[in-house]
C-alpha atoms as a PDB file:
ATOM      1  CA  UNK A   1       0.000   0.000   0.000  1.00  0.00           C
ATOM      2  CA  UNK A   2       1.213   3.372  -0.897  1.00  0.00           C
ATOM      3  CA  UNK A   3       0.912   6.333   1.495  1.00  0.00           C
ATOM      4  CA  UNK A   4       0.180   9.809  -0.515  1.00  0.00           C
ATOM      5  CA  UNK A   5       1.786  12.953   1.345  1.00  0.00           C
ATOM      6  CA  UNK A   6      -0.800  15.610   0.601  1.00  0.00           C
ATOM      7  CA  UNK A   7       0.873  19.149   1.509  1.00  0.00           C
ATOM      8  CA  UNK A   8      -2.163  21.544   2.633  1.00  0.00           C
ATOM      9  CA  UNK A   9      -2.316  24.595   0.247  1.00  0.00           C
ATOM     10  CA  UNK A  10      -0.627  27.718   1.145  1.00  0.00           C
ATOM     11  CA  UNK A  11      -3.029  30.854   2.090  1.00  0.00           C
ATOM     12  CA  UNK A  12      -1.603  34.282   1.288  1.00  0.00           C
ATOM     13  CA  UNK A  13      -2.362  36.844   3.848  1.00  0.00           C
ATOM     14  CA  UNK A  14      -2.430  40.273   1.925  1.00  0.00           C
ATOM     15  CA  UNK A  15      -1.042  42.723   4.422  1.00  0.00           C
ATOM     16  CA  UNK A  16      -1.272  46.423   3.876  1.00  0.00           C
ATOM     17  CA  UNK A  17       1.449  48.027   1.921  1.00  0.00           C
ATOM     18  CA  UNK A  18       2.895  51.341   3.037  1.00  0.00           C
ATOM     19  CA  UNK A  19       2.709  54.258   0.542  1.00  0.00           C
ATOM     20  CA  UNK A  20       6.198  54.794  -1.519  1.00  0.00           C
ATOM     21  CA  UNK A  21       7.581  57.843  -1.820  1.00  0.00           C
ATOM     22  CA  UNK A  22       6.922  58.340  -5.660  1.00  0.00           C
ATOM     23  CA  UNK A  23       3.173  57.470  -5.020  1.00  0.00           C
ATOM     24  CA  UNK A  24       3.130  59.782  -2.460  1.00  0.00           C
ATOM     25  CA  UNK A  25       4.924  62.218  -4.310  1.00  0.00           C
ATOM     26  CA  UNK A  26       2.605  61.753  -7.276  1.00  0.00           C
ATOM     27  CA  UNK A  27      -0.560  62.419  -5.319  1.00  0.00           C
ATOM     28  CA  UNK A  28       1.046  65.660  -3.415  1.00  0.00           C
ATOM     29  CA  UNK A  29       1.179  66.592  -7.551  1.00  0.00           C
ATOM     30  CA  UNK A  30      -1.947  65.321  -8.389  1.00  0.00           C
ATOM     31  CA  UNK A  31      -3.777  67.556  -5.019  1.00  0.00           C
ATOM     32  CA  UNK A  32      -1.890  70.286  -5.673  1.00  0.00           C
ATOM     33  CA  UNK A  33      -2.392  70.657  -9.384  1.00  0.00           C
ATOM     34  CA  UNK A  34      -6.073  70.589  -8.575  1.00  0.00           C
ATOM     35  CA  UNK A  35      -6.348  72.742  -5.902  1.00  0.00           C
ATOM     36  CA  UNK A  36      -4.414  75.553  -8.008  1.00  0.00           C
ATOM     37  CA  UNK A  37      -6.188  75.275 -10.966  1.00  0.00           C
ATOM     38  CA  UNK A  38      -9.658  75.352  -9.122  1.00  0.00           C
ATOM     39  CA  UNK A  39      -8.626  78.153  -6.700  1.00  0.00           C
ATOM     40  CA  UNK A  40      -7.049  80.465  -9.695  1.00  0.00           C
ATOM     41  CA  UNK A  41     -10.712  79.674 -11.424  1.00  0.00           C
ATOM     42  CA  UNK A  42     -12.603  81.058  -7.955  1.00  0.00           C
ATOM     43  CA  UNK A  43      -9.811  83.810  -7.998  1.00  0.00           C
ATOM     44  CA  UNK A  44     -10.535  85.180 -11.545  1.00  0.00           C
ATOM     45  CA  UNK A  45     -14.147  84.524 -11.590  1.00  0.00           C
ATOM     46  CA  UNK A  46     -14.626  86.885  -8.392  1.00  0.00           C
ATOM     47  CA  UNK A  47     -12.340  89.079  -9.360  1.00  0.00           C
ATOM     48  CA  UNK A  48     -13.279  92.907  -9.665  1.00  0.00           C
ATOM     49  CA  UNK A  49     -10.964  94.162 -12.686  1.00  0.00           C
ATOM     50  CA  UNK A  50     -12.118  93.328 -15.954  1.00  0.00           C
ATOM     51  CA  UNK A  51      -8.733  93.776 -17.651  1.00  0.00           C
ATOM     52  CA  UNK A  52      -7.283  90.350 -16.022  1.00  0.00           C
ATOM     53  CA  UNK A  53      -9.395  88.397 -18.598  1.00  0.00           C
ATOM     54  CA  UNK A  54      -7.435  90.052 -21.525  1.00  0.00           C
ATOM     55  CA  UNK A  55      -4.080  89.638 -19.539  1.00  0.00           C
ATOM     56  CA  UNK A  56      -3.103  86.705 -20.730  1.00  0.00           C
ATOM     57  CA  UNK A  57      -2.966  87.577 -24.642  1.00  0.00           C
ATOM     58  CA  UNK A  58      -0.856  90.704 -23.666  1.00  0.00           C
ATOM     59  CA  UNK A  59       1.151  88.564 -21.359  1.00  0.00           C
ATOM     60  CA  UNK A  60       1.618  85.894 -24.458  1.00  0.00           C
ATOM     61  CA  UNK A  61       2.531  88.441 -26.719  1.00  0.00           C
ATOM     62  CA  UNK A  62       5.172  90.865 -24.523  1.00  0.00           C
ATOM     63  CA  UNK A  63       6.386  88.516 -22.490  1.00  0.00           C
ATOM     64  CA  UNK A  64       6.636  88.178 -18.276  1.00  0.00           C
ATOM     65  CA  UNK A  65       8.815  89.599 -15.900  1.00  0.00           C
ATOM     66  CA  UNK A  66       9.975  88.440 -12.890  1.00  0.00           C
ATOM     67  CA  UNK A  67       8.498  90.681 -11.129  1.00  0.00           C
ATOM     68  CA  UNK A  68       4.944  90.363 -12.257  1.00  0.00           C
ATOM     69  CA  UNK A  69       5.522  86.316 -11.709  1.00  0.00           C
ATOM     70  CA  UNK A  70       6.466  87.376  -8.440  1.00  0.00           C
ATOM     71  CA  UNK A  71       3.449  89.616  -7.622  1.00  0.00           C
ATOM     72  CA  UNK A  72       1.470  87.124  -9.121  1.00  0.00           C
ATOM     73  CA  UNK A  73       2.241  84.090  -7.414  1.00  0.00           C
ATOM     74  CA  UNK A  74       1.780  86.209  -4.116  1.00  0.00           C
ATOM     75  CA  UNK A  75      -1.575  87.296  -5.106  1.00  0.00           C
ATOM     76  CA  UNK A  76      -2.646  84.157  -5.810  1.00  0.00           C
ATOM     77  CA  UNK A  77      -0.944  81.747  -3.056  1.00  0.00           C
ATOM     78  CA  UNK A  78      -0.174  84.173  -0.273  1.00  0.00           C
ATOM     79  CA  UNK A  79      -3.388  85.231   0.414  1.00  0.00           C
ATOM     80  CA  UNK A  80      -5.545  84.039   3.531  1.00  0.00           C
ATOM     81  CA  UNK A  81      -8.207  82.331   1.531  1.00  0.00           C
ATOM     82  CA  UNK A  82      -5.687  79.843  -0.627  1.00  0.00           C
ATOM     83  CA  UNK A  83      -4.077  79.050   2.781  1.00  0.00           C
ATOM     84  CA  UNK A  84      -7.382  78.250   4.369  1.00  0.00           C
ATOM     85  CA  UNK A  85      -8.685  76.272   1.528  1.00  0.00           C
ATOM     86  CA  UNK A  86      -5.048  74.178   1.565  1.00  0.00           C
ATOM     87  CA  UNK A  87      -5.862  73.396   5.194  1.00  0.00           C
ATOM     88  CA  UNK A  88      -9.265  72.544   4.455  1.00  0.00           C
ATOM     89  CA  UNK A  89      -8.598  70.196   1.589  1.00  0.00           C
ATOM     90  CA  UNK A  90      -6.345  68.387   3.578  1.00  0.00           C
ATOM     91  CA  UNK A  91      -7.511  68.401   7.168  1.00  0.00           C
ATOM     92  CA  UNK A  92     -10.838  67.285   5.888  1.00  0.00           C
ATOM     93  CA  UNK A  93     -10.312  65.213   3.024  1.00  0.00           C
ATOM     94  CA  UNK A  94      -7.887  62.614   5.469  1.00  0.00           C
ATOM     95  CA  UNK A  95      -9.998  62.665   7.879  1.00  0.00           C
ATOM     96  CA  UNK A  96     -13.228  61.645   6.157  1.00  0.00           C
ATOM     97  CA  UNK A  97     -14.685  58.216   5.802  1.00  0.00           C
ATOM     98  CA  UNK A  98     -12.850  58.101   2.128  1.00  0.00           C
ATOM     99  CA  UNK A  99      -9.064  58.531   4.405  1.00  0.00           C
ATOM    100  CA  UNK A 100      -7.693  60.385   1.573  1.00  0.00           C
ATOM    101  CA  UNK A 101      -7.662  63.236  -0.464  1.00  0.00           C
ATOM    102  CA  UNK A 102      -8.600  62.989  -4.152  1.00  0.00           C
ATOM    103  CA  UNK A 103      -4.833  62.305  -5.398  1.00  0.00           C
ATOM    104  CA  UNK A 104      -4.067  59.717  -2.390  1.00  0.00           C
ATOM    105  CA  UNK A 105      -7.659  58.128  -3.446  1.00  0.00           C
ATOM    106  CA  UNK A 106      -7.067  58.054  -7.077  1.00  0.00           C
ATOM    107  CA  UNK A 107      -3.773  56.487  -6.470  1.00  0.00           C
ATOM    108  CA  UNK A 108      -5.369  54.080  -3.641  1.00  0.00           C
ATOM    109  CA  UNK A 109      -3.935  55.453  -0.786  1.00  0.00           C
ATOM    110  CA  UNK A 110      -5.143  56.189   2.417  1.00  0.00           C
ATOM    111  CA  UNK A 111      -4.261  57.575   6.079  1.00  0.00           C
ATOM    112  CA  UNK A 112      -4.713  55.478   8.648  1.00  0.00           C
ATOM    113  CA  UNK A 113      -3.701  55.315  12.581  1.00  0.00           C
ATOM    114  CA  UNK A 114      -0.776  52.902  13.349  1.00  0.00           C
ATOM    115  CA  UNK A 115      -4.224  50.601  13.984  1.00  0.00           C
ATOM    116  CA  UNK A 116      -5.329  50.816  10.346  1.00  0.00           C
ATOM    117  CA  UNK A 117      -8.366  53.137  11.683  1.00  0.00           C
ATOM    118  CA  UNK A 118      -9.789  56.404  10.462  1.00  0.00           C
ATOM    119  CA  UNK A 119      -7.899  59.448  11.622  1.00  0.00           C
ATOM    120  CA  UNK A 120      -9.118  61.812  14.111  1.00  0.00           C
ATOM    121  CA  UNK A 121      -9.697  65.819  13.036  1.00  0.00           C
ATOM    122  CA  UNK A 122      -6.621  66.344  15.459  1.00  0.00           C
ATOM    123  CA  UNK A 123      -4.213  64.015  14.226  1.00  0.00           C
ATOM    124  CA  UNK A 124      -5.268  65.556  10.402  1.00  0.00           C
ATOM    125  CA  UNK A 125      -4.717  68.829  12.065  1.00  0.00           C
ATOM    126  CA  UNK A 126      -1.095  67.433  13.194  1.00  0.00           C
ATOM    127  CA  UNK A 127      -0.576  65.847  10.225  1.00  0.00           C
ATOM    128  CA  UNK A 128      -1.066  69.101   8.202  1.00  0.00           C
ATOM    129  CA  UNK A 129       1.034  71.190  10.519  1.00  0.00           C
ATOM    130  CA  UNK A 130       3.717  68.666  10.814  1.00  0.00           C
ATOM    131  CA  UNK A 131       4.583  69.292   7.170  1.00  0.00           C
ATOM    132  CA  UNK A 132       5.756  72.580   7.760  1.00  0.00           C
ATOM    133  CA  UNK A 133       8.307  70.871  10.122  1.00  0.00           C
ATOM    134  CA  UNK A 134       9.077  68.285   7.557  1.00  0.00           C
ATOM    135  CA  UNK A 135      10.342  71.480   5.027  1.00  0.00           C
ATOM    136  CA  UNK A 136      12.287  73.356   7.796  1.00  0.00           C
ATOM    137  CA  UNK A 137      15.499  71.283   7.562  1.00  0.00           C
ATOM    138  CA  UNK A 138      15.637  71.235   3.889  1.00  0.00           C
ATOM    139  CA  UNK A 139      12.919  68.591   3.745  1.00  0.00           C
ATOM    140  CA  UNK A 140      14.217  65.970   5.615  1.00  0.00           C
ATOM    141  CA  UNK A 141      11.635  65.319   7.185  1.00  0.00           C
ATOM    142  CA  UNK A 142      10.233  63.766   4.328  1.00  0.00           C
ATOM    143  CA  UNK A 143      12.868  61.965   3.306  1.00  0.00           C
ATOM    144  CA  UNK A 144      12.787  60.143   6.797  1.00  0.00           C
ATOM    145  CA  UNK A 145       9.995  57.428   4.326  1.00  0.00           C
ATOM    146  CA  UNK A 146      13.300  55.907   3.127  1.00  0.00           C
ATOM    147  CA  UNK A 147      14.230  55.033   6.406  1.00  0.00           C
ATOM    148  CA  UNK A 148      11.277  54.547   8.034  1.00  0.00           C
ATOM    149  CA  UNK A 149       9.987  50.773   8.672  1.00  0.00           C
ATOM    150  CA  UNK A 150       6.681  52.084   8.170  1.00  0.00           C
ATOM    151  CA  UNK A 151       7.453  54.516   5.484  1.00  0.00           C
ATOM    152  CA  UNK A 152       6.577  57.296   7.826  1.00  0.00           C
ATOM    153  CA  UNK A 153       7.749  60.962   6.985  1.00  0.00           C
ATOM    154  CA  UNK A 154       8.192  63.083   9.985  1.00  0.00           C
ATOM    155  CA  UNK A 155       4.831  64.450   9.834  1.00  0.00           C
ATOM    156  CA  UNK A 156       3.324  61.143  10.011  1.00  0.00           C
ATOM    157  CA  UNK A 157       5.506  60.146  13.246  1.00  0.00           C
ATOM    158  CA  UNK A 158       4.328  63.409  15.333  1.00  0.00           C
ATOM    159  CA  UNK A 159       0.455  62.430  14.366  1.00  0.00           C
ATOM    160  CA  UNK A 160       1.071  58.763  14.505  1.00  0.00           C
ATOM    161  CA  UNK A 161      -0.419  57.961  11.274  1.00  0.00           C
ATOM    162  CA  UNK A 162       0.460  55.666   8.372  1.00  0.00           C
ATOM    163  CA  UNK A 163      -0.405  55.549   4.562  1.00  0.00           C
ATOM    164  CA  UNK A 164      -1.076  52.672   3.661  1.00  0.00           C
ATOM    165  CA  UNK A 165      -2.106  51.013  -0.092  1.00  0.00           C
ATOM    166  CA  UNK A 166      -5.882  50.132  -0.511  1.00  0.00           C
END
C-alpha cells in the first residue's frame, strides 16, 4: 500500500502596503495641481478688474517679468483664503470616511492610525502642521519614508499615522 503525502495549500495573507515615496509624491502633484487650478478659477471669476481676462494675450505676446511672476504668485498663493482652503482640503479630506484626499484616493492610498483606523480631526490637524516641520530642515523630514519601517515621513511620526495602499 502506498501512502500519498498531501501538503495543505498555502493561504496568502495580503497585508497592507505602506505608501512609496513616488506614489506619495505623485498624489502631493496630483492635489496640488487641482487645488491651483480650481482656486485660480474662484480667484478670476470673483475678481473685480475686468482687464485680467485680456491679460493673458498681452502677457503671451510681450512677455513676463519676474516681477509680475512674483506679484502674481503672491496674489494668488499668499493670500488668507488659498491658505485656508489648503488646510481645508487636507484636514478634511484625510480625515473623512474616504481617508484620503482625491490624489491619495485616485492612487489608492489612504491615512490610517498605526491601527489601520480612520484618523481623528486632530491628528489631520497634526498631520497638516507637521509638514511645515518636515520642510524646515531642507525637507528631511520627508525623506525620513526611506528610512522609516513604516514609510513614515516626519509628519506622520508626530500624528502617529500611516499611509497605507488600498
Amino acid at each position: 500500500m502506498q501512502t500519498t503525502l498531501t501538503i495543505p495549500a498555502s493561504t496568502l495573507k495580503r497585508t497592507s502596503l505602506y505608501g512609496s515615496l513616488t506614489n506619495r509624491f505623485v498624489a502631493f502633484l496630483a492635489d496640488t495641481s487641482m487645488l491651483v487650478f480650481f482656486y485660480t478659477m474662484i480667484f478670476y471669476s470673483i475678481g473685480s478688474n475686468a482687464e485680467h481676462i485680456s491679460s493673458w494675450d498681452k502677457t503671451l505676446q510681450q512677455g513676463v517679468s519676474i516681477d509680475e511672476l512674483w506679484m502674481l504668485a503672491q496674489n494668488l498663493f499668499l493670500n488668507p483664503f488659498f491658505i485656508v482652503a489648503h488646510w481645508l482640503y487636507y484636514t478634511l479630506l484625510e480625515a473623512s470616511p474616504k481617508q484620503a484626499t482625491i490624489g491619495k484616493f485616485t492612487l489608492g492610498l489612504k491615512v490610517t492610525d498605526l491601527r489601520g483606523k480612520r484618523i481623528t480631526i486632530l491628528q489631520s490637524n497634526l498631520r497638516y502642521f507637521g509638514k511645515l516641520l518636515s520642510l524646515l530642515p531642507v525637507g528631511l523630514g520627508f525623506l525620513n519614508i526611506l528610512t522609516a519601517r513604516r514609510r513614515q515621513m516626519l509628519h506622520d511620526f508626530i500624528a502617529r499615522t500611516v499611509v497605507v495602499t488600498d
